[in-house]
N, C-alpha and C. Protein backbone atom coordinates (compact mmCIF):
# COMPACT_ATOMS: atom_id res chain seq x y z
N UNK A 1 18.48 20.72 9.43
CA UNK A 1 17.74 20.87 8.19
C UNK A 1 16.30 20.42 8.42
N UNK A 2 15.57 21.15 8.14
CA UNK A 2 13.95 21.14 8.04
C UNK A 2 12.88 19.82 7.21
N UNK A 3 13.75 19.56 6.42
CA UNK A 3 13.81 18.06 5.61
C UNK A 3 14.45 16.44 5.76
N UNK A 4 14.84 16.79 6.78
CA UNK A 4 15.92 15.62 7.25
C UNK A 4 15.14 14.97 8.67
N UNK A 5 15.13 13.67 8.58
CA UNK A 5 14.84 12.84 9.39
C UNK A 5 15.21 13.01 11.09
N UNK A 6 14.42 13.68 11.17
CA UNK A 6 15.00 13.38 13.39
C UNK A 6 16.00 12.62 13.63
N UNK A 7 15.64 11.42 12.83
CA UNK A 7 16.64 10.17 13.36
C UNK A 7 17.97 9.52 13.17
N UNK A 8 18.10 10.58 11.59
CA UNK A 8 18.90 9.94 10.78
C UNK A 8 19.43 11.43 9.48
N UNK A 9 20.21 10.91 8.84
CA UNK A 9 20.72 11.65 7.90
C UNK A 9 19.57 12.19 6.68
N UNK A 10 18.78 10.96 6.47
CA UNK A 10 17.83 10.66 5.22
C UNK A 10 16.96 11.85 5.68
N UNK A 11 16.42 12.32 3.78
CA UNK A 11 15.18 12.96 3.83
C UNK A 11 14.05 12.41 4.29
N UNK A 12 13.15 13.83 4.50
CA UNK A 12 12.09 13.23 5.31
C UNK A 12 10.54 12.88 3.87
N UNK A 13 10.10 11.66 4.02
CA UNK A 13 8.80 11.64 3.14
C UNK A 13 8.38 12.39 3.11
N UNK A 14 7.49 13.10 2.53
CA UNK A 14 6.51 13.93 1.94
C UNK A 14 5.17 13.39 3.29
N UNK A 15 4.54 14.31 3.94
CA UNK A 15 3.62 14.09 4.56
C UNK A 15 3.96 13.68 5.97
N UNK A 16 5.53 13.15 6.45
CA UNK A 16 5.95 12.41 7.42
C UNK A 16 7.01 13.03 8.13
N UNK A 17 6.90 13.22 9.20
CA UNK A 17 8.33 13.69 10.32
C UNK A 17 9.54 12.49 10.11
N UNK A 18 9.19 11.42 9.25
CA UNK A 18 10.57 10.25 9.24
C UNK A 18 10.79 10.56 7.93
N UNK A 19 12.25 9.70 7.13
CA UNK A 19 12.60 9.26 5.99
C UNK A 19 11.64 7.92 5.24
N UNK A 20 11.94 7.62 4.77
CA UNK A 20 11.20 6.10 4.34
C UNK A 20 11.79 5.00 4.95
N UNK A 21 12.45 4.91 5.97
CA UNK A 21 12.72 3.79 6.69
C UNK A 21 12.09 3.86 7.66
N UNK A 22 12.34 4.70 8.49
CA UNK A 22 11.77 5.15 10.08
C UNK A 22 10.51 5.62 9.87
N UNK A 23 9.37 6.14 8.89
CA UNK A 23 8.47 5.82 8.23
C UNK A 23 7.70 4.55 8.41
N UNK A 24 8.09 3.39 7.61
CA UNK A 24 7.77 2.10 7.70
C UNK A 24 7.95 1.93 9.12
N UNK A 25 8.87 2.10 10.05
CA UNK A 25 9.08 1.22 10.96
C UNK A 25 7.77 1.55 12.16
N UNK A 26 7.55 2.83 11.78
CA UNK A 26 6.40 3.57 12.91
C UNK A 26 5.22 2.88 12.18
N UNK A 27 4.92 2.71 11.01
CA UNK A 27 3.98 2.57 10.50
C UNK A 27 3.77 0.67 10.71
N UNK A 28 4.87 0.06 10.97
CA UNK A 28 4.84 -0.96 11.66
C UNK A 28 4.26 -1.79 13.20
N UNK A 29 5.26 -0.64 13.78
CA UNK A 29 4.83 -0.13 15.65
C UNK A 29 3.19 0.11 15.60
N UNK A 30 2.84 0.93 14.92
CA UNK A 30 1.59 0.78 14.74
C UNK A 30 0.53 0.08 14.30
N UNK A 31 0.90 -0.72 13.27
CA UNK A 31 -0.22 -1.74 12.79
C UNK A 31 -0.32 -3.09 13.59
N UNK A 32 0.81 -3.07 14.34
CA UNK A 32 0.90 -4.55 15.13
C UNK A 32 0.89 -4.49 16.35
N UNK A 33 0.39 -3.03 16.62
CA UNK A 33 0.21 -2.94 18.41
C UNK A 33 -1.30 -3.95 19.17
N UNK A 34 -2.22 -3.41 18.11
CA UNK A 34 -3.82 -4.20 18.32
C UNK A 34 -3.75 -5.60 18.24
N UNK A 35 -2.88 -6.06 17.44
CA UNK A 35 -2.15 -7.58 17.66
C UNK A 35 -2.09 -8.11 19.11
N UNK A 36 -0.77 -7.31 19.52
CA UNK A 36 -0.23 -7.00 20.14
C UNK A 36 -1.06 -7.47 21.52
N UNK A 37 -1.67 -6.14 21.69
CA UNK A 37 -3.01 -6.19 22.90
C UNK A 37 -3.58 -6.72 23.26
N UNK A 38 -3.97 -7.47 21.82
CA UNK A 38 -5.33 -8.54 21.94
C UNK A 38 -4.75 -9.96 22.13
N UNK A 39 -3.54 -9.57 22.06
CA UNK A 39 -2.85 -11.06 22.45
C UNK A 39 -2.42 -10.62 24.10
N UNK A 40 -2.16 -10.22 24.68
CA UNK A 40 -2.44 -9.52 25.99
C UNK A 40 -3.28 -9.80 26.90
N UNK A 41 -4.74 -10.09 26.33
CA UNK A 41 -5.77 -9.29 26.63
C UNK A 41 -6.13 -8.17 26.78
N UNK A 42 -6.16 -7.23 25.67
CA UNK A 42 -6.46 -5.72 25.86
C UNK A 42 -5.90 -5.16 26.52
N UNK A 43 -5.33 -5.63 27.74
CA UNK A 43 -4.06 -4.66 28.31
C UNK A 43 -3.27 -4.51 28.53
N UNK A 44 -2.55 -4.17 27.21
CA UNK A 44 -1.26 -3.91 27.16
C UNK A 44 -1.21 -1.88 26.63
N UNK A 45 -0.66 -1.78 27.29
CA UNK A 45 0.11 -0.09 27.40
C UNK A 45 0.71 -0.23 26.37
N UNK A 46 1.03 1.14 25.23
CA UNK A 46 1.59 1.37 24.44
C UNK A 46 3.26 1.19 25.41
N UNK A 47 3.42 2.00 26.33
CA UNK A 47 4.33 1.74 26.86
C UNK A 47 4.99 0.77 27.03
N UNK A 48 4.03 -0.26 27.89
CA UNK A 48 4.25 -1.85 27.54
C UNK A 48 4.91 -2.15 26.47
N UNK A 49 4.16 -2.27 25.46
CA UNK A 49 4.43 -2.73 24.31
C UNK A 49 5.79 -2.07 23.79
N UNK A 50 6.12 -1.40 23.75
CA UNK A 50 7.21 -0.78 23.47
C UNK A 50 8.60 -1.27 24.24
N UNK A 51 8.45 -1.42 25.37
CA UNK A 51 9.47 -2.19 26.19
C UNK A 51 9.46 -3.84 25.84
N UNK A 52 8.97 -4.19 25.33
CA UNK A 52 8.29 -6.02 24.70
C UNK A 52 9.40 -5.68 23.46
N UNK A 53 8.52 -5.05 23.04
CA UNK A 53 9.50 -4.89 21.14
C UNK A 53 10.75 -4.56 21.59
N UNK A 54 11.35 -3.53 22.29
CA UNK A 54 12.69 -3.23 22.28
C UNK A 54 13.68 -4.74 22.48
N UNK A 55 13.04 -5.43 24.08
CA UNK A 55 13.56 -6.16 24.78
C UNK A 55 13.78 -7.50 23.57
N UNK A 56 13.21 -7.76 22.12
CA UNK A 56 13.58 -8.28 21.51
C UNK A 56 14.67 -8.63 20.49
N UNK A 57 15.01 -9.92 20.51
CA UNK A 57 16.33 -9.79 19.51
C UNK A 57 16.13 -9.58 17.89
N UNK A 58 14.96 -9.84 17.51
CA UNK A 58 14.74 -9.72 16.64
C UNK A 58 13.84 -8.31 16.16
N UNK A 59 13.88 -7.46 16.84
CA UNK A 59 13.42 -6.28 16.68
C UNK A 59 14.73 -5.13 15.89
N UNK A 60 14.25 -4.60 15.03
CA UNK A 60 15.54 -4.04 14.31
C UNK A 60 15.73 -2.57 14.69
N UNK A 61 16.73 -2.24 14.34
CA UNK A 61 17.16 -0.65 14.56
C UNK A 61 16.58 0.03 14.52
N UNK A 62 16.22 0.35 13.18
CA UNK A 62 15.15 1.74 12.78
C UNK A 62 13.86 1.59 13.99
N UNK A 63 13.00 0.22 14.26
CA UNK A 63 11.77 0.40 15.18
C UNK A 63 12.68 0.39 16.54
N UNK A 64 13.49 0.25 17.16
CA UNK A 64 14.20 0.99 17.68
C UNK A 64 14.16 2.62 18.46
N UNK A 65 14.82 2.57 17.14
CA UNK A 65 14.94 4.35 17.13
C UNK A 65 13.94 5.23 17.07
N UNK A 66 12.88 4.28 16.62
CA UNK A 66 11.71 5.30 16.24
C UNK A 66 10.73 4.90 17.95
N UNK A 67 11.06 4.39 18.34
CA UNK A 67 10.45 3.93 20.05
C UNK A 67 10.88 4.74 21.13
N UNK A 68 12.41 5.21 20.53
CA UNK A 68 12.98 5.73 21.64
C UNK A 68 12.99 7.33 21.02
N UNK A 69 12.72 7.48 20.02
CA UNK A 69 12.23 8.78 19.61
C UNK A 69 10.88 9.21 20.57
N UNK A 70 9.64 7.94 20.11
CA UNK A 70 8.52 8.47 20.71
C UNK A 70 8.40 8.47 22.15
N UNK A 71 9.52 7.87 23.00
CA UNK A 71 9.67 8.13 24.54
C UNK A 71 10.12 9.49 24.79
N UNK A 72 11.30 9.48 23.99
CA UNK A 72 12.09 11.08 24.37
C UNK A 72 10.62 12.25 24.01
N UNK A 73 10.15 12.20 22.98
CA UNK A 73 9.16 13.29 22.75
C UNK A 73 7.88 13.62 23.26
N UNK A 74 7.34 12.24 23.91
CA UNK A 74 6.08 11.63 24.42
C UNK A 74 5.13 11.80 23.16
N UNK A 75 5.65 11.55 21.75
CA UNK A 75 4.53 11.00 20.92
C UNK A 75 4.68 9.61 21.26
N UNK A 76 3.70 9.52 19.97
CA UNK A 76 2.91 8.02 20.01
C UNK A 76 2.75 7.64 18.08
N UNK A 77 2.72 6.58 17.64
CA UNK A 77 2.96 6.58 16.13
C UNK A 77 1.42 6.31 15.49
């Protein structure tokens, strides 16, 4: 279905390839990558970073799924 989430069962937002979970969670991945970096020193790889967040216990499903979405596809959020 053309409306349905890549990731999941749920419709997809209006404007967004996710539902409203996997939504937030990219929109998460994203706002806290420059964090992220700059705690790094600027170099940290999206890639990087993505293997950091997974490798955590406190990292949840949906950012997850939406990480290993943007590996399988080679987007980026």
């Amino acid at each position: 279905m053309d409306d349905q989430c890549p990731l999941c069962e749920r419709r997809k937002e209006p404007g967004s390839e996710f539902c409203s979970v996997h939504r937030a969670a990219s929109a998460n991945i994203e706002s806290a990558y420059s964090t992220w970096s700059e705690a790094y020193g600027g170099h940290l790889s999206k890639d990087e970073y993505y293997k950091k967040l997974v490798a955590l216990g406190e990292t949840g499903d949906a950012v997850k799924e939406v990480i290993q979405h943007l590996r399988n596809t080679g987007g980026s959020t």
